[in-house]
Protein backbone atom coordinates (compact mmCIF):
# COMPACT_ATOMS: atom_id res chain seq x y z
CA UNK A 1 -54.74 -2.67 44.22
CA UNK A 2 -56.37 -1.79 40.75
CA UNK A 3 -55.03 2.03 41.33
CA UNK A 4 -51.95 0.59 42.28
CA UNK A 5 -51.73 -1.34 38.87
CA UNK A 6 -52.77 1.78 37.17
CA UNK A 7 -50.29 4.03 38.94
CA UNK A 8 -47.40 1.57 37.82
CA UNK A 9 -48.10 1.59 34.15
CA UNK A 10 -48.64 5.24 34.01
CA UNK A 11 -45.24 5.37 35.91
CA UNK A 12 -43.99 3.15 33.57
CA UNK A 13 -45.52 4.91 30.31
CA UNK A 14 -43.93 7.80 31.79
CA UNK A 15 -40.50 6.96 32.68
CA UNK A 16 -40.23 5.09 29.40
CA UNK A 17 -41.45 8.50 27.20
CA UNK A 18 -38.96 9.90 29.06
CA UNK A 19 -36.36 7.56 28.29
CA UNK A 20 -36.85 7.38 24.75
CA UNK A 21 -36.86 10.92 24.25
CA UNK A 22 -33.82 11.95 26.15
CA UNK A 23 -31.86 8.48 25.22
CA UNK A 24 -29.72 9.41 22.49
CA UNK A 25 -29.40 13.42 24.82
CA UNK A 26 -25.32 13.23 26.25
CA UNK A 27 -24.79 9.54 24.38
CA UNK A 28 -21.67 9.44 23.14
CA UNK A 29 -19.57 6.95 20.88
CA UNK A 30 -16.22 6.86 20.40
CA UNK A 31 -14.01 4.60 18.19
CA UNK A 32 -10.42 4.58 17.72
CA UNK A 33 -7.69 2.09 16.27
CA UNK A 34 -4.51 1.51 17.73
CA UNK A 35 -2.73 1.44 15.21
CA UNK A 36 -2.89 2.94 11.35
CA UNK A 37 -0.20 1.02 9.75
CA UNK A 38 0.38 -2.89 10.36
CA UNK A 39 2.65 -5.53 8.91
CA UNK A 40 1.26 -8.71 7.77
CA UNK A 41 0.22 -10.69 10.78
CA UNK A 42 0.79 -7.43 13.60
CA UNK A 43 -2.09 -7.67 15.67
CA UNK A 44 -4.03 -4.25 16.15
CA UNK A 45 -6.77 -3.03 18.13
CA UNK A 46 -10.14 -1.19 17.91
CA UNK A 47 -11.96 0.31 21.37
CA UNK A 48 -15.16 1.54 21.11
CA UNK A 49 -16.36 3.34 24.17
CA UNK A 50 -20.29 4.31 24.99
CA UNK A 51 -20.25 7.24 27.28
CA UNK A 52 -24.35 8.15 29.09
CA UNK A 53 -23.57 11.39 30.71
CA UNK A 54 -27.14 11.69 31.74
CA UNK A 55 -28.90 10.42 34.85
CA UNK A 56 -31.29 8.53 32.89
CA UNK A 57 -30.36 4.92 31.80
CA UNK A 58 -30.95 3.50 28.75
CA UNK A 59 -33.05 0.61 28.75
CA UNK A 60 -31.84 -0.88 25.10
CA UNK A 61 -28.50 0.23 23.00
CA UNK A 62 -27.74 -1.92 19.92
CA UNK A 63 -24.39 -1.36 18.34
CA UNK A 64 -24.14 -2.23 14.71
CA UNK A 65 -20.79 -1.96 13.30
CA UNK A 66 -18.78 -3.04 9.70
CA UNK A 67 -15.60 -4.84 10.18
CA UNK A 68 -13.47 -5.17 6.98
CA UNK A 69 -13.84 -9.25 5.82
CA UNK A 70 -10.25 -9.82 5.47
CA UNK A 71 -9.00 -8.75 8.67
CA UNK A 72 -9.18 -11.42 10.78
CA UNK A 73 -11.18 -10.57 14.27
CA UNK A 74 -10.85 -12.70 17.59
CA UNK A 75 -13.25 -13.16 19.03
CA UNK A 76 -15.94 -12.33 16.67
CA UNK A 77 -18.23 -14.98 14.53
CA UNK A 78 -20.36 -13.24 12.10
CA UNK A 79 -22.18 -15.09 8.86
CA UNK A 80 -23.39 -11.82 7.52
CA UNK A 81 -20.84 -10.11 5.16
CA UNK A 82 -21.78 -7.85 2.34
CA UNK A 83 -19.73 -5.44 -0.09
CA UNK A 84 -16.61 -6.86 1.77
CA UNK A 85 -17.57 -6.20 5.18
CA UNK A 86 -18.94 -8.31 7.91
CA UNK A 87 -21.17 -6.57 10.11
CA UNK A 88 -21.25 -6.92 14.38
CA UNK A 89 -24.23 -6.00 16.51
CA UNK A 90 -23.90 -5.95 20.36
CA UNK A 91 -26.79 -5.01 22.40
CA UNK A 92 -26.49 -3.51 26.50
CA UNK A 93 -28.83 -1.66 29.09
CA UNK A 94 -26.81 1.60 30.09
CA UNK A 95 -26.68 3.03 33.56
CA UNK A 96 -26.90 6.37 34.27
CA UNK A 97 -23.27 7.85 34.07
CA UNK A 98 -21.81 4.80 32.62
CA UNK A 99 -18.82 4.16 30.49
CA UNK A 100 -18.63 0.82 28.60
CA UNK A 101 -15.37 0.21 26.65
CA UNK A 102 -14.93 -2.65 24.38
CA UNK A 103 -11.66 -3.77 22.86
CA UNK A 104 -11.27 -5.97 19.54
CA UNK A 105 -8.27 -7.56 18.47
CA UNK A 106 -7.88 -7.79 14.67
CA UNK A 107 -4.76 -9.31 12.48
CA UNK A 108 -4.31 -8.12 9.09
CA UNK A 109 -3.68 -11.45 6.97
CA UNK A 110 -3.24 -9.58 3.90
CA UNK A 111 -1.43 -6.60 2.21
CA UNK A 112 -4.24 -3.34 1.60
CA UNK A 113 -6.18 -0.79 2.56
CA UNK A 114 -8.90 -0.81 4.60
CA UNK A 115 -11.86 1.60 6.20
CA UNK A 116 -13.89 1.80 9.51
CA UNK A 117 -17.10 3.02 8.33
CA UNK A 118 -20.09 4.05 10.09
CA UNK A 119 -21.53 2.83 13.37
CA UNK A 120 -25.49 2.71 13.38
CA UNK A 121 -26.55 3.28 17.10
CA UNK A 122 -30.59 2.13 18.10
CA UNK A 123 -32.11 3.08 21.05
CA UNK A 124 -35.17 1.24 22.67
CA UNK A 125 -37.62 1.55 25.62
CA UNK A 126 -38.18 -0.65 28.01
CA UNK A 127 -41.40 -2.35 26.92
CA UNK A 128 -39.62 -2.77 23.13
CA UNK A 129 -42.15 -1.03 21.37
CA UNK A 130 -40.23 1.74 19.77
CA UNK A 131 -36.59 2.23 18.42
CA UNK A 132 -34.73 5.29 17.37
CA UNK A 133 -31.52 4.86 15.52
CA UNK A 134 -28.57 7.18 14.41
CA UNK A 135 -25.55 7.11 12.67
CA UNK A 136 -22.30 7.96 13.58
CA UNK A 137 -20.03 9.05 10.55
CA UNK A 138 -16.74 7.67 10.95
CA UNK A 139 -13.95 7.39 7.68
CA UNK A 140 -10.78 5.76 9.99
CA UNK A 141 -8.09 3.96 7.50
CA UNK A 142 -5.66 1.43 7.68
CA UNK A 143 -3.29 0.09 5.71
CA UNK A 144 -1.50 -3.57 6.38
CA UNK A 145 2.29 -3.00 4.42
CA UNK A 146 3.42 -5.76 2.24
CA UNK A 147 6.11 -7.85 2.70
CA UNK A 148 9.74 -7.00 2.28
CA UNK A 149 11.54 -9.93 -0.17
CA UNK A 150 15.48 -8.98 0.17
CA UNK A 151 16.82 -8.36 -3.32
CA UNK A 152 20.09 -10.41 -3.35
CA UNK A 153 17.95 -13.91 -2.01
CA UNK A 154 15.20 -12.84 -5.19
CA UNK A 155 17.51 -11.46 -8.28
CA UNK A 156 19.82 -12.36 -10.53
CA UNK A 157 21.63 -10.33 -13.48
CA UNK A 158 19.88 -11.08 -16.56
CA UNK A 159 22.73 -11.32 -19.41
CA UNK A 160 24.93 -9.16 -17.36
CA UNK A 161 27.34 -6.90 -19.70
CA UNK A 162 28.86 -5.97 -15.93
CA UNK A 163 29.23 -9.51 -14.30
CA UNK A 164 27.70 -10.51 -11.30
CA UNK A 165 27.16 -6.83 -9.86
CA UNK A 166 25.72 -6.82 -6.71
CA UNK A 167 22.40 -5.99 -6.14
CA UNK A 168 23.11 -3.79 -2.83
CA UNK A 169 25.69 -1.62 -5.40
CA UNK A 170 23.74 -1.12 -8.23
CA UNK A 171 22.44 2.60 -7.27
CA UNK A 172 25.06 5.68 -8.47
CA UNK A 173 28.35 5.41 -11.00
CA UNK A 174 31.07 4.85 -8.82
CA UNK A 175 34.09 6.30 -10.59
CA UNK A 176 36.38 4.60 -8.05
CA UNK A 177 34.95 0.82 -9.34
CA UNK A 178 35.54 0.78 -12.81
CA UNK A 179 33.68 -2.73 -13.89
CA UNK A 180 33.46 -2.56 -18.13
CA UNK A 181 33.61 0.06 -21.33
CA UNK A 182 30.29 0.56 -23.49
CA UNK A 183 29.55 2.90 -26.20
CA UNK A 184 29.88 7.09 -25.72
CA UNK A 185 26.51 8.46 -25.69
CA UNK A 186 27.63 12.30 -25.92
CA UNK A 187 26.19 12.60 -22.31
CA UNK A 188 29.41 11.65 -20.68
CA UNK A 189 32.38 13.44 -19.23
CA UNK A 190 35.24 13.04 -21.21
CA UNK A 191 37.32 12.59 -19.09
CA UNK A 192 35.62 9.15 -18.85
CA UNK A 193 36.66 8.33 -22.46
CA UNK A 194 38.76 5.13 -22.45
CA UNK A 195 40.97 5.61 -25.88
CA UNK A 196 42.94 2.49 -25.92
CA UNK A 197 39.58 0.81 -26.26
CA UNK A 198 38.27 3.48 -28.52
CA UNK A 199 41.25 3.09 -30.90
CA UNK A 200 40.48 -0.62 -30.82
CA UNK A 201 36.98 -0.52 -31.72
CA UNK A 202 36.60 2.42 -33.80
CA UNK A 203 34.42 3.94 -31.87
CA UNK A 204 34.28 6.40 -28.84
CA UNK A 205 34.34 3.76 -25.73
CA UNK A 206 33.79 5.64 -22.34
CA UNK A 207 34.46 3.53 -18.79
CA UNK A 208 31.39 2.14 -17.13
CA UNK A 209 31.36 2.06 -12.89
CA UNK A 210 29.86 0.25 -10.31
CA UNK A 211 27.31 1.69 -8.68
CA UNK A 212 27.65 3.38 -4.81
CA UNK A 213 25.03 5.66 -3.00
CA UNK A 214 25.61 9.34 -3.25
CA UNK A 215 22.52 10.90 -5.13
CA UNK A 216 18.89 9.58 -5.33
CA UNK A 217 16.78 6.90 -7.15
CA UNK A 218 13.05 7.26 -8.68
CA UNK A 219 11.24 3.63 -8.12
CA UNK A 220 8.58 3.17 -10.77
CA UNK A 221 6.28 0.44 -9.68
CA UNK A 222 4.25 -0.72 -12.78
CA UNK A 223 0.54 -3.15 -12.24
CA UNK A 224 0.13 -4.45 -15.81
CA UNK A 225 0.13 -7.64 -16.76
CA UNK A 226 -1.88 -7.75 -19.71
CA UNK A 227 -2.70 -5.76 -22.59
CA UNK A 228 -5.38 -4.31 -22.34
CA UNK A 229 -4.50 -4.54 -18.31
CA UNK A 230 -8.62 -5.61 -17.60
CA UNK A 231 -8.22 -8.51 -19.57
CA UNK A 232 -6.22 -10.63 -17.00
CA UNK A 233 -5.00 -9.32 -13.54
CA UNK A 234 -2.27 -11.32 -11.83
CA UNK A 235 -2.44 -11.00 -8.45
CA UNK A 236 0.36 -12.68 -7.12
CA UNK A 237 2.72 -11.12 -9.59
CA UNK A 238 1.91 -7.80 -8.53
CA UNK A 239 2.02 -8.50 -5.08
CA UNK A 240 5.84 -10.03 -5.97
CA UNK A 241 6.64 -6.31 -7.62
CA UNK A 242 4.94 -4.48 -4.65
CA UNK A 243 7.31 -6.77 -2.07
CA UNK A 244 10.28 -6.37 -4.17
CA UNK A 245 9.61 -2.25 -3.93
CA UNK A 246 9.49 -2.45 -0.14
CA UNK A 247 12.70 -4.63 -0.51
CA UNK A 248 13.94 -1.69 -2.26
CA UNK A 249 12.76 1.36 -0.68
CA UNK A 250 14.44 -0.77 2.67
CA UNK A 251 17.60 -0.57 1.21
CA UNK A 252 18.16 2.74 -0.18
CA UNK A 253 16.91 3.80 3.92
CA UNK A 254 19.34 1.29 5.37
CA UNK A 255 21.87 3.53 3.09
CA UNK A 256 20.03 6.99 3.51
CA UNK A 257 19.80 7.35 -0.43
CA UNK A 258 17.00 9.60 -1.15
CA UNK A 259 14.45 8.19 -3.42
CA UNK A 260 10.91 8.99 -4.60
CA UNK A 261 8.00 6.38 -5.73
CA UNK A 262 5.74 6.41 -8.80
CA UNK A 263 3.12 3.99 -9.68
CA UNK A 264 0.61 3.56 -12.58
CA UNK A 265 -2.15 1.63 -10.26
CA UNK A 266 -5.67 3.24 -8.84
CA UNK A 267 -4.90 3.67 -5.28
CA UNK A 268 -1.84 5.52 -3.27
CA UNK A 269 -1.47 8.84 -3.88
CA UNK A 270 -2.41 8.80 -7.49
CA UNK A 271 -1.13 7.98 -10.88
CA UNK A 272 2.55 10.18 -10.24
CA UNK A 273 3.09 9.22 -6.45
CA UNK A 274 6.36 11.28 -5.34
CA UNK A 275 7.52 10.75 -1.93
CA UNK A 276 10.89 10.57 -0.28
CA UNK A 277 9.20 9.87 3.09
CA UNK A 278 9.40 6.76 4.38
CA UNK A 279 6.36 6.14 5.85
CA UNK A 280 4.86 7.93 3.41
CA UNK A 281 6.37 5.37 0.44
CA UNK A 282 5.11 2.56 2.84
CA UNK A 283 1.60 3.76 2.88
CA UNK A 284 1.65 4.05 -0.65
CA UNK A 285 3.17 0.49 -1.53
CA UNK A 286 0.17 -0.72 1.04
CA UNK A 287 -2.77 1.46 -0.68
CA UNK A 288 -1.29 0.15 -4.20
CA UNK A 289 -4.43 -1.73 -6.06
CA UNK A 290 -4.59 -4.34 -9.10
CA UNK A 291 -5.99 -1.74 -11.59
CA UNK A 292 -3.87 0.21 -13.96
CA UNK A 293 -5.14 3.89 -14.36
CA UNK A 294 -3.05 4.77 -17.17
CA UNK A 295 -0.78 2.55 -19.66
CA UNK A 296 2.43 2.14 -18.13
CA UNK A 297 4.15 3.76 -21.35
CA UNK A 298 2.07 6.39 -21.25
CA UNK A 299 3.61 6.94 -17.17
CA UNK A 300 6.89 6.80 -18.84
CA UNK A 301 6.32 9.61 -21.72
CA UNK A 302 5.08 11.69 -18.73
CA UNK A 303 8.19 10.82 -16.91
CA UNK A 304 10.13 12.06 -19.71
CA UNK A 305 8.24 15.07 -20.59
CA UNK A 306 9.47 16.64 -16.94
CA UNK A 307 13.16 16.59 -18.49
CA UNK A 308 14.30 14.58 -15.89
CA UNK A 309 18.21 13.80 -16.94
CA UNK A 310 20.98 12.07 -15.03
CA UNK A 311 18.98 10.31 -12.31
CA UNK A 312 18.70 6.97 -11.54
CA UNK A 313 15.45 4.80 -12.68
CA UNK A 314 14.39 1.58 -11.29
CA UNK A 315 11.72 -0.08 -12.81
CA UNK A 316 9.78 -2.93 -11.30
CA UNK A 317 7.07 -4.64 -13.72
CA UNK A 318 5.63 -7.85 -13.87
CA UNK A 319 6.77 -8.37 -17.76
CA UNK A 320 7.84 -6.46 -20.91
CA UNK A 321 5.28 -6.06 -23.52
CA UNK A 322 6.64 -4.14 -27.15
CA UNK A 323 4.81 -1.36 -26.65
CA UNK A 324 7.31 -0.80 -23.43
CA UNK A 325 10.29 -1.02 -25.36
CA UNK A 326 10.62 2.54 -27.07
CA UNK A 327 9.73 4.51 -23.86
CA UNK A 328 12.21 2.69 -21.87
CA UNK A 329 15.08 3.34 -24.59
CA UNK A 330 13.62 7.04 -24.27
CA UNK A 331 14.07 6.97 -20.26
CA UNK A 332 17.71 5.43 -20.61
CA UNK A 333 18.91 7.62 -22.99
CA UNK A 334 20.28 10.54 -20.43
CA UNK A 335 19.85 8.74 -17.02
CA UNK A 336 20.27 5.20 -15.11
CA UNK A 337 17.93 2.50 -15.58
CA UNK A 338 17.33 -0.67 -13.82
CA UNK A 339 15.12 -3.02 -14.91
CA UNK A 340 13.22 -5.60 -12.87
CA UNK A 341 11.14 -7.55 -14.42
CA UNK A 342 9.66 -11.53 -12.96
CA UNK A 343 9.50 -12.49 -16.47
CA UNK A 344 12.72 -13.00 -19.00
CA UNK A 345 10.42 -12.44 -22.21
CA UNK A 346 11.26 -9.54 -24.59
CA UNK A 347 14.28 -8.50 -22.25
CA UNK A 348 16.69 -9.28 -25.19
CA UNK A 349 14.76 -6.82 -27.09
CA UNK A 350 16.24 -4.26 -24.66
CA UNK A 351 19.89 -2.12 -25.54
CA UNK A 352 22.49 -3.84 -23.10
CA UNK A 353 23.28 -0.83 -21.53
CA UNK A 354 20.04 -1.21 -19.25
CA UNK A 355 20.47 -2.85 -16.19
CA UNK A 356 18.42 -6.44 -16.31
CA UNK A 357 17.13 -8.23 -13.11
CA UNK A 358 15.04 -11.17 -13.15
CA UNK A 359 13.03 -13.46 -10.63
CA UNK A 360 15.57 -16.06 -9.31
CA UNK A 361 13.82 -19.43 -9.83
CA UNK A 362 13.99 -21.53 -6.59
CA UNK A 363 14.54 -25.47 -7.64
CA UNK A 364 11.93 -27.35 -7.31
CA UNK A 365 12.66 -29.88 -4.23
């Protein structure tokens, strides 16, 4: 009986230096999302699968993983979050020649982006006296799109020279809709001069058009909303400007205008983000983050620098501080510009012959 015990616990010793040695030999983890790109509230997935191509088991396998905090996980009730993660262990005995696959369901709750990191993988023997760990180096992305706000339901002209022009016509001159006169620039055809008018005023008057979509449109998103931009960072204001981007980058699709994006924020594609890819804009508006990287005037003189004349501008900005003003009367001066802007301060301060939109104000109820 005593050999017998000994023969055991050598068998044991054995089989377990065995098993601890070979356990992490033909182990293999695998993690993929379903999706890359989600709309606010789309549920998603994520499968992990543990493959043990060997015909040893393995005794112990403790999966540690990071879950970005604000996607919301079914399922899954965690305490310990750190850096913006919260982190999920899971622990299983492996047969030989097993596949385990496990499936999470997330919902993204809020506009960003977010990684899948590493998975940390620990390997134990039977008696629990030793542990081996690895890591598996993973870098997967997704990014949850804001929301689209339609443009007619959340502008309205702001001291409109032009009337109430709508805000699904506002893109190209339209020499077919002739809606007003304003001053001759020099930039014009003349065959656009309007001399009854110009006799009247004593000045050259040249016919101003609505707006139809035949060329394309450069979308300037802009993330200040203080100067300097550190001092105070709005959230919900940028988030408005981000939504009323998508609203815009919906339309000019819905009307195939072509159309390229540029932002001033950390994030996206960097500081000049040109893209007339759809999904491409949309995973730009979602990467978009609260932090300026350069002065949004300073984006402007750069825009300006690159000679770019006769094109249509749309700017999208939280407010108009002075320092704005000059660079803005620079962009207009040989192309289109539309201004968006939530907040009605220093607008006045802008020539007439830029486009105005402003927040519509919902009564209070």
């Amino acid at each position: 009986m005593f050999w017998l015990l000994i023969g055991i616990v050598a068998i044991t010793f054995g089989f377990n230096r065995v098993s601890m040695k070979y356990g992490f030999k033909n182990l293999h983890h695998m993690r993929t999302l379903s999706k890359s790109m989600v709309e606010i509230g789309e549920p998603f997935e994520v499968h992990t699968v543990i493959e043990n191509r060997k015909p040893l088991p393995v005794p112990y396998l403790r999966i540690t993983e990071k879950f970005p905090a604000a996607l919301n996980c079914k399922g899954i009730i965690d305490e310990r979050e750190e850096d913006g993660y919260f982190e999920f262990s899971t622990a299983m005995f492996v047969m030989p020649y097993q596949r385990v696959k496990r499936i999470y369901s997330f919902i993204g709750n809020k506009r960003g982006y977010y990684t899948f990191r590493n998975v940390s993988l620990i390997v134990g023997d039977f008696i629990g006296l030793n542990t081996f760990s690895v890591t598996k180096y993973y870098l997967q992305e997704l990014v949850v799109l804001p929301k689209v706000l339609d443009l007619d339901e959340n502008l309205v002209p702001y001291g409109s020279y032009y009337g109430q022009v709508s805000v699904k016509r506002w893109i190209i001159d339209d020499p077919l809709m002739n809606v007003g006169i304003r001053e001759y620039t020099g930039n014009e055809p003349e065959k656009h001069i309007h001399w009854p008018s110009s006799l009247k005023y004593g000045n050259l008057m040249v016919k101003e058009f609505d707006f139809t979509s035949e060329y394309s449109v450069n979308i300037i998103l802009n993330v200040e909303c203080t100067q300097p931009f550190w001092r105070g960072i709005e959230k919900d204001e940028i988030e408005t400007c981000i939504s009323l981007c998508r609203g815009i980058v919906e339309e000019l699709e819905k009307n195939k205008i072509l159309y390229s994006f540029i932002n001033n924020s950390y994030g996206g594609s960097g500081v000049t983000s040109y893209s007339s890819n759809y999904e491409n804009v949309l995973n730009i508006l979602g990467k978009v983050s609260y932090g300026a990287a350069i002065k949004f005037e300073t984006l402007i003189d750069s825009i300006i620098n690159k000679r770019e004349k006769f094109t249509t501008f749309i700017v999208v900005t939280p407010r108009i501080f002075d320092s704005y003003i000059e660079s803005l009367e620079r962009l207009k001066r040989n192309n289109k510009l539309i201004l968006i802007s939530l907040d009605e301060a220093k607008l006045d301060k802008l020539s007439s012959s830029i486009i105005k939109y402003v927040r519509r104000i919902v009564p209070y109820e």
